[in-house]
C-alpha atoms as a PDB file:
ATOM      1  CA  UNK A   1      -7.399 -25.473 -11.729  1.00  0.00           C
ATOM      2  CA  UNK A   2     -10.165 -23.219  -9.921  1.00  0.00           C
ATOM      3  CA  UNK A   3      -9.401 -19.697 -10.197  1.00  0.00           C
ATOM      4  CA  UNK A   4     -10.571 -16.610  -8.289  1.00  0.00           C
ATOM      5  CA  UNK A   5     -11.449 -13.505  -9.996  1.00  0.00           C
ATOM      6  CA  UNK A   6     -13.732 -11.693  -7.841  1.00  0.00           C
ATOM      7  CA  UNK A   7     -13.698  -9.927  -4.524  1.00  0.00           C
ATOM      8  CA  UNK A   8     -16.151 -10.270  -1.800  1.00  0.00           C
ATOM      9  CA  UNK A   9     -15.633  -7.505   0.873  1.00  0.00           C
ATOM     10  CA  UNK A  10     -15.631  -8.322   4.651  1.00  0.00           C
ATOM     11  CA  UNK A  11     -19.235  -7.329   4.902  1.00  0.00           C
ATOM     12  CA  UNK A  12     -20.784  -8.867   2.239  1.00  0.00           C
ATOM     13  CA  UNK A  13     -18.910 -12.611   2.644  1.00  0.00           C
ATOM     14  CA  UNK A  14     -21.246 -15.047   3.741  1.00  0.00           C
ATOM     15  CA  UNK A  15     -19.356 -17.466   6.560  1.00  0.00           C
ATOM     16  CA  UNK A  16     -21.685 -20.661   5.473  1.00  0.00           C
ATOM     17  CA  UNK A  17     -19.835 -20.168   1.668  1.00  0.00           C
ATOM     18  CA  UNK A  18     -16.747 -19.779   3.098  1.00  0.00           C
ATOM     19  CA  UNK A  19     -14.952 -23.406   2.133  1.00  0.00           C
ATOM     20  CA  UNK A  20     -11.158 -22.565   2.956  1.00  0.00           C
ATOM     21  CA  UNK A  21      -8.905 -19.913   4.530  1.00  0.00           C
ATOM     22  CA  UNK A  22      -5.427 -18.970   2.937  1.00  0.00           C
ATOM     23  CA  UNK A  23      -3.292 -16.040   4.940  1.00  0.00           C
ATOM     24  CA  UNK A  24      -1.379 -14.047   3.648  1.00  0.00           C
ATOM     25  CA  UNK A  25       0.808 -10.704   4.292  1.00  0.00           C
ATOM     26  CA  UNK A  26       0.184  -7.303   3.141  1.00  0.00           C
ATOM     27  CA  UNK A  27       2.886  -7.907  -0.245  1.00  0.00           C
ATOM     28  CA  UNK A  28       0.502 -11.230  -1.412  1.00  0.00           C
ATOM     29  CA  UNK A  29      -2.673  -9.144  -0.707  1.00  0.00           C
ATOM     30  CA  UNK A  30      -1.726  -6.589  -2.932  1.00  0.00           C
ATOM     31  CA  UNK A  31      -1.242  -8.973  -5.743  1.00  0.00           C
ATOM     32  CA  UNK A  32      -3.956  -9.545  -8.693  1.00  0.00           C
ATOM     33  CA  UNK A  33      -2.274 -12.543 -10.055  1.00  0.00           C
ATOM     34  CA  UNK A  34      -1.006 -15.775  -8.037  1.00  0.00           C
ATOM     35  CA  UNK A  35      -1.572 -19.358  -7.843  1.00  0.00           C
ATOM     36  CA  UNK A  36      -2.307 -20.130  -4.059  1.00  0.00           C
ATOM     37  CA  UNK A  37      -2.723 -23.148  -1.624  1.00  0.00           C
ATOM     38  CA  UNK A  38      -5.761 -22.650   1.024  1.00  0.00           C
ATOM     39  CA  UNK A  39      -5.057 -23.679   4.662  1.00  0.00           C
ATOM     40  CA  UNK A  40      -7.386 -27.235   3.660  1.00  0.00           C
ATOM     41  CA  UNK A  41      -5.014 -28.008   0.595  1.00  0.00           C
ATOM     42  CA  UNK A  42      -7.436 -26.123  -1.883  1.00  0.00           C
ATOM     43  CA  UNK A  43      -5.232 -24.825  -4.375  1.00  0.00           C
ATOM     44  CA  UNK A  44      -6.392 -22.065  -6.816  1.00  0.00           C
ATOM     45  CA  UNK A  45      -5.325 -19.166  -9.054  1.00  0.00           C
ATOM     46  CA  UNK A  46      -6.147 -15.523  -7.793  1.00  0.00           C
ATOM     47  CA  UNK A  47      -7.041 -14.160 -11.325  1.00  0.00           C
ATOM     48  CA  UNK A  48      -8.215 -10.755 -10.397  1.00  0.00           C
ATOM     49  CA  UNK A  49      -9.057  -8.164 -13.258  1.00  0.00           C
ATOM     50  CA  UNK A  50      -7.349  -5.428 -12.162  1.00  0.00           C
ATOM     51  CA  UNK A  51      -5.127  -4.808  -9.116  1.00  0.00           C
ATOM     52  CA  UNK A  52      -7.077  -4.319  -5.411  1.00  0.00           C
ATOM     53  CA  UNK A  53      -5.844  -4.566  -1.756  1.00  0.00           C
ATOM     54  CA  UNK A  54      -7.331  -7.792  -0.469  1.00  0.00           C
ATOM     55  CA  UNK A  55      -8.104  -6.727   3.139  1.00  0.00           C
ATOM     56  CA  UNK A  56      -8.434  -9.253   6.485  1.00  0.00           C
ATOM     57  CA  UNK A  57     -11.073 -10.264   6.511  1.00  0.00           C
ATOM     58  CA  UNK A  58     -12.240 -10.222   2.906  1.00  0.00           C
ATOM     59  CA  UNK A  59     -12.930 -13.414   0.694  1.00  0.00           C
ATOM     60  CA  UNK A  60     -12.213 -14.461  -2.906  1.00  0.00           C
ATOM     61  CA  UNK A  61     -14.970 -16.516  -4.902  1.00  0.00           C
ATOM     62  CA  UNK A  62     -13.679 -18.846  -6.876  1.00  0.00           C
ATOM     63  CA  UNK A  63     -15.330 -19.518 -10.276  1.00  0.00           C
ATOM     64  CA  UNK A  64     -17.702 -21.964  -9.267  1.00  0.00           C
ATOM     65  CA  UNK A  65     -19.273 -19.817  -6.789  1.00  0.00           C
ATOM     66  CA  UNK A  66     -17.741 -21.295  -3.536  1.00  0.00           C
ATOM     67  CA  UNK A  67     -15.505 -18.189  -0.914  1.00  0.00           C
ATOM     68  CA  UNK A  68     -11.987 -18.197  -0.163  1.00  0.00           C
ATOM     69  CA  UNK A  69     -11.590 -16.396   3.282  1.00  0.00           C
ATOM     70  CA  UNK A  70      -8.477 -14.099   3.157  1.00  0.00           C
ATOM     71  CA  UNK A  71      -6.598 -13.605   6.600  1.00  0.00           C
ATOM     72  CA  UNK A  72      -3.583 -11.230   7.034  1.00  0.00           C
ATOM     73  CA  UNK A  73      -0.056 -13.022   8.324  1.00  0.00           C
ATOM     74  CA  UNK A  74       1.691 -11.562  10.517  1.00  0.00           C
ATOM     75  CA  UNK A  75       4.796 -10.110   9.804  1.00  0.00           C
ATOM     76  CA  UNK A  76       7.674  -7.566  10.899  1.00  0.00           C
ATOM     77  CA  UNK A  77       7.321  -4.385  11.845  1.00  0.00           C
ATOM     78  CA  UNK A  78       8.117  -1.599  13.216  1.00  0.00           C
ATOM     79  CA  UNK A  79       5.613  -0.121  16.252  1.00  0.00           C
ATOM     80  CA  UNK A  80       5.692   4.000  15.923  1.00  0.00           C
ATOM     81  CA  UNK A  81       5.262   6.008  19.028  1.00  0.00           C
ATOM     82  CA  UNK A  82       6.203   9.383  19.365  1.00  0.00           C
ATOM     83  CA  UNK A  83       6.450  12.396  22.317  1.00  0.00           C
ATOM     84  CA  UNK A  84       3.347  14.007  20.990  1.00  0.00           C
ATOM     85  CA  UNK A  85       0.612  13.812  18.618  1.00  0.00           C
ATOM     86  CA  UNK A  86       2.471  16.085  15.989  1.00  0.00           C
ATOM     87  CA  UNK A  87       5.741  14.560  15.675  1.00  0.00           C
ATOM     88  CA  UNK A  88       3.479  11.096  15.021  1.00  0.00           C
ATOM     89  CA  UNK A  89       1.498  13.207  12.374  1.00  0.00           C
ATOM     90  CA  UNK A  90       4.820  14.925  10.750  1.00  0.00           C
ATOM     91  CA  UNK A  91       6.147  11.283  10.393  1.00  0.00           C
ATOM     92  CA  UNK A  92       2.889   9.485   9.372  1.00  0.00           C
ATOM     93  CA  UNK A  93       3.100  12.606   6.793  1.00  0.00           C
ATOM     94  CA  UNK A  94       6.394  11.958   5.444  1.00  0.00           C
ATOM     95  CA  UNK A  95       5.300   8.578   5.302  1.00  0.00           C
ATOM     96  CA  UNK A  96       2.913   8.958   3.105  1.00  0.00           C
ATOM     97  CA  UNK A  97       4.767  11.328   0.983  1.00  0.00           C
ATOM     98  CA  UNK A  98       7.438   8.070   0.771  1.00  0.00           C
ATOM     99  CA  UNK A  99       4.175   5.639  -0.341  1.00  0.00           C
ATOM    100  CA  UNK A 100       5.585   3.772   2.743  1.00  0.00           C
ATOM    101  CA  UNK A 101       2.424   1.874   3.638  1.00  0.00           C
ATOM    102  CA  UNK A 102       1.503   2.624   7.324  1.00  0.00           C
ATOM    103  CA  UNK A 103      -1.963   1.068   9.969  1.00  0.00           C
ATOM    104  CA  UNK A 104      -2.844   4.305  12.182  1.00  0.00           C
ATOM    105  CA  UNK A 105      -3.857   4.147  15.710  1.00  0.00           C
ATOM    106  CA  UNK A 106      -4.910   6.388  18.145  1.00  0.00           C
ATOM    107  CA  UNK A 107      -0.994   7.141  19.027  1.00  0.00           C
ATOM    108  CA  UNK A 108       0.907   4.764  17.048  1.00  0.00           C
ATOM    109  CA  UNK A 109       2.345   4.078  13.608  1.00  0.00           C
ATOM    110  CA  UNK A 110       2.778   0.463  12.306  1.00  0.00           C
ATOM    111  CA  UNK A 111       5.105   0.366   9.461  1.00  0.00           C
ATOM    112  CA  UNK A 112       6.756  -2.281   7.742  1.00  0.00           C
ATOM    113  CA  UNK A 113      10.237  -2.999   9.341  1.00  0.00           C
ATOM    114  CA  UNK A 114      13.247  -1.940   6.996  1.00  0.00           C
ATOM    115  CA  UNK A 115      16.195  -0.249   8.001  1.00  0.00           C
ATOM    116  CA  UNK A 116      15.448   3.003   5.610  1.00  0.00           C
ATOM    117  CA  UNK A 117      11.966   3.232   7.513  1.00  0.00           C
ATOM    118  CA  UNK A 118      14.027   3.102  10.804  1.00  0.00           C
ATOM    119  CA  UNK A 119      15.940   5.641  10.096  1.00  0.00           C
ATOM    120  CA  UNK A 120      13.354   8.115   9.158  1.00  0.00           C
ATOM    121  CA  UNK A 121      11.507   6.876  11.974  1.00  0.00           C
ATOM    122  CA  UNK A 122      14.321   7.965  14.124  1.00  0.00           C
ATOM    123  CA  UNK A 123      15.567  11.092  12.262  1.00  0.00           C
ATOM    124  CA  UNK A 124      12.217  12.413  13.307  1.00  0.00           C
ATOM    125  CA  UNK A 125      12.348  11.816  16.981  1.00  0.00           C
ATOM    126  CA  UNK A 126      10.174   8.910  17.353  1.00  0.00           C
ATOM    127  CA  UNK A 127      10.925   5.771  18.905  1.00  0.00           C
ATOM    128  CA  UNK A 128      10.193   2.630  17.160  1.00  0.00           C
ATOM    129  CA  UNK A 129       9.870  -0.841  18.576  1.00  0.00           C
ATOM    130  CA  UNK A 130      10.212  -3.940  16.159  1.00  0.00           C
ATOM    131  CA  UNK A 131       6.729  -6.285  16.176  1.00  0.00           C
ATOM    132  CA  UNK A 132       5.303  -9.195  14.445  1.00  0.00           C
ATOM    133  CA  UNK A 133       1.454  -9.063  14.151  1.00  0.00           C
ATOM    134  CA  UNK A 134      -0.792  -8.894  10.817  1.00  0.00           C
ATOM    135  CA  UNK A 135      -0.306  -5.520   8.897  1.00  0.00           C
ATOM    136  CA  UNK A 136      -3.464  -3.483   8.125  1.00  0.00           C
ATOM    137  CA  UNK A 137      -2.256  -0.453   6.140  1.00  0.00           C
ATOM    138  CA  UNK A 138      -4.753   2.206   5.302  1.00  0.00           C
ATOM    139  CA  UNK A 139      -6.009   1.718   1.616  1.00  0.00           C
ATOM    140  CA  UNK A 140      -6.485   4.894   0.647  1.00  0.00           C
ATOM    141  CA  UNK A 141      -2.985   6.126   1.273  1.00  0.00           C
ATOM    142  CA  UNK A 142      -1.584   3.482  -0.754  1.00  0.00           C
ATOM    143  CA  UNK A 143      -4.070   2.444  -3.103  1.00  0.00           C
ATOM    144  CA  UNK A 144      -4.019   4.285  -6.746  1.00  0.00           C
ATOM    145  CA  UNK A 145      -6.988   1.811  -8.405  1.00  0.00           C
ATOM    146  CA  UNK A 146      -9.251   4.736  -8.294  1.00  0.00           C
ATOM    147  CA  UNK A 147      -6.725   7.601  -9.670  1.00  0.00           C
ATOM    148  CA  UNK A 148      -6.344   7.090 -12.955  1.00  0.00           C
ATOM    149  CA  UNK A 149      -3.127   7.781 -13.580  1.00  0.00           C
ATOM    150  CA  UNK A 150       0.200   4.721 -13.939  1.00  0.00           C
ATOM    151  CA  UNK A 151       2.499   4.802 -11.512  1.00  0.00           C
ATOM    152  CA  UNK A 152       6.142   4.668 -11.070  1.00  0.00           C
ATOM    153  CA  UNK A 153       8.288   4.541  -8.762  1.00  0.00           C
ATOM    154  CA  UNK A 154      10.031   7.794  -9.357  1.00  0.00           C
ATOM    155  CA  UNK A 155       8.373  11.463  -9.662  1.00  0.00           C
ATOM    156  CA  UNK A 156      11.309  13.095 -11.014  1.00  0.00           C
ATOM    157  CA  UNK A 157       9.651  15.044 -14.046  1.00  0.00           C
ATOM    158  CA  UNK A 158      12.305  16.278 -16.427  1.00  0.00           C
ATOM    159  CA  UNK A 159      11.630  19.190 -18.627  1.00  0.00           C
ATOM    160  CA  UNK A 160      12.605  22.500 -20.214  1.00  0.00           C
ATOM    161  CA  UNK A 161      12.743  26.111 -18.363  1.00  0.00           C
ATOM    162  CA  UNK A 162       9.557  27.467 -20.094  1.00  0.00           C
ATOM    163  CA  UNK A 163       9.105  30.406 -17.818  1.00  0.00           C
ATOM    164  CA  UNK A 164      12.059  33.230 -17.613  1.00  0.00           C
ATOM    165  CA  UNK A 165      14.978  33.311 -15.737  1.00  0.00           C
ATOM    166  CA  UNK A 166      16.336  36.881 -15.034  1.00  0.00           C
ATOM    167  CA  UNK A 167      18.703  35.887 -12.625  1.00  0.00           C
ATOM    168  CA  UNK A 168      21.197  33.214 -14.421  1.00  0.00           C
ATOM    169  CA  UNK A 169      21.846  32.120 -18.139  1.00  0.00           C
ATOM    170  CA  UNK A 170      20.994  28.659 -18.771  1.00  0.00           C
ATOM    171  CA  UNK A 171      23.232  28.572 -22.206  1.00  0.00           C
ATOM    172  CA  UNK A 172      21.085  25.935 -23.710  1.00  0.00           C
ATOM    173  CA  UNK A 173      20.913  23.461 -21.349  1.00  0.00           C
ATOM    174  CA  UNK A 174      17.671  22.124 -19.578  1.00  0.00           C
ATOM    175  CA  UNK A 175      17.090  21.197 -15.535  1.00  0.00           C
ATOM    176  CA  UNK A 176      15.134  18.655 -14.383  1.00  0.00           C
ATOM    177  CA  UNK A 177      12.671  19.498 -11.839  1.00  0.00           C
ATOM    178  CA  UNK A 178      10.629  17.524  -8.912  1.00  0.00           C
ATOM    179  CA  UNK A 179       7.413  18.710  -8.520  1.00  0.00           C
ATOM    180  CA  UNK A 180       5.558  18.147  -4.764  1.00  0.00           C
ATOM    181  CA  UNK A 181       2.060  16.197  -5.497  1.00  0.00           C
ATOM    182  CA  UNK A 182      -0.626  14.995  -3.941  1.00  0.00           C
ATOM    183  CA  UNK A 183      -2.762  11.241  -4.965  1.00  0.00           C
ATOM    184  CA  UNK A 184      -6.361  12.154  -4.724  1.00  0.00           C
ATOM    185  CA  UNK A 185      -9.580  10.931  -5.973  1.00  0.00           C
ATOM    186  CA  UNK A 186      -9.481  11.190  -9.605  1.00  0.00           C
ATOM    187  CA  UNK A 187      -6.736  12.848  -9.859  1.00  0.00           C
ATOM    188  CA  UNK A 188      -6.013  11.642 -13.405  1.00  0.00           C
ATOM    189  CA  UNK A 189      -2.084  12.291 -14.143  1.00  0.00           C
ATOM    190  CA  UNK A 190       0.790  10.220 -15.712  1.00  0.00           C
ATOM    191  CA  UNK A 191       4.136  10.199 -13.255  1.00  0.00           C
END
């Protein structure tokens, strides 16, 4: 079977080396491993060497040199308006802070549609509207290929008191703490 191991960006593919078109939504694009059947019948395995976001638009070039054109499915969502400009920001914010995946407009949020993402959605005042279109998250909120550092799903970080404690006796016990973070470029860190 023909495998696919390379990514060509949407810039750089070529539409005359462009032999098949499979779609697929924002979960398969985030994949580095998969065997896949094109739109034509062309069936191949995505064989990526390390995990990236294939974007719409992109393409995947199979080993013997021939594209793969990548198009995002639609899927459901939730459509994120809010009364002003902040409130979207506070939520896109919290958002992010959740690693909930999220495409930004002008003024509104796509997210994907779950009823724990409704409810924050709602708990902050905005008003979301369920949609199905192709979902175009922002890469660099979500994407941790160029941080250097594994990641888990929880940031709990467990460990002991080393600083003083005037205040209260901990009689030999420790407290796990959660420490606020931020995912920037080269941030090198272990969760």
């Amino acid at each position: 079977m023909l495998s696919a191991t390379t990514i060509v960006r949407k810039p750089a593919v070529r539409q005359d080396a462009v032999v098949d078109t499979v779609t697929l939504d924002h979960a398969a694009r985030e994949v580095d491993r998969a065997d896949l059947t094109a739109e034509g019948g062309l069936s191949f395995t995505l064989a990526l060497p390390k995990a990236a976001a294939l974007e719409d638009g992109d393409a995947v070039r199979l080993t013997d040199g021939r594209l793969v054109a990548i198009r995002a499915a639609a899927e459901p969502l939730l459509e994120v308006r809010a009364g002003s400009p902040a409130r979207l920001m506070r939520l896109a914010w919290q958002l992010g802070g959740s690693h909930v995946p999220a495409e930004i407009g002008a003024d509104v949020l796509y997210v994907p549609d779950s009823p724990a993402v409704a409810e924050l959605v709602r708990g902050q005042g905005c008003a979301a509207t369920p949609v199905t279109r192709a979902f175009k998250p922002e890469r660099a909120a979500h994407d941790h290929s160029q941080c250097g550092h594994d990641h888990h799903a929880a940031h709990d970080h467990d460990h002991d008191h080393a600083h003083g404690h005037k205040d209260h006796d901990h009689h030999g016990h420790e407290h796990p703490h959660v420490h606020p973070h931020v995912h920037g470029p080269n941030c090198k860190h272990d969760h």
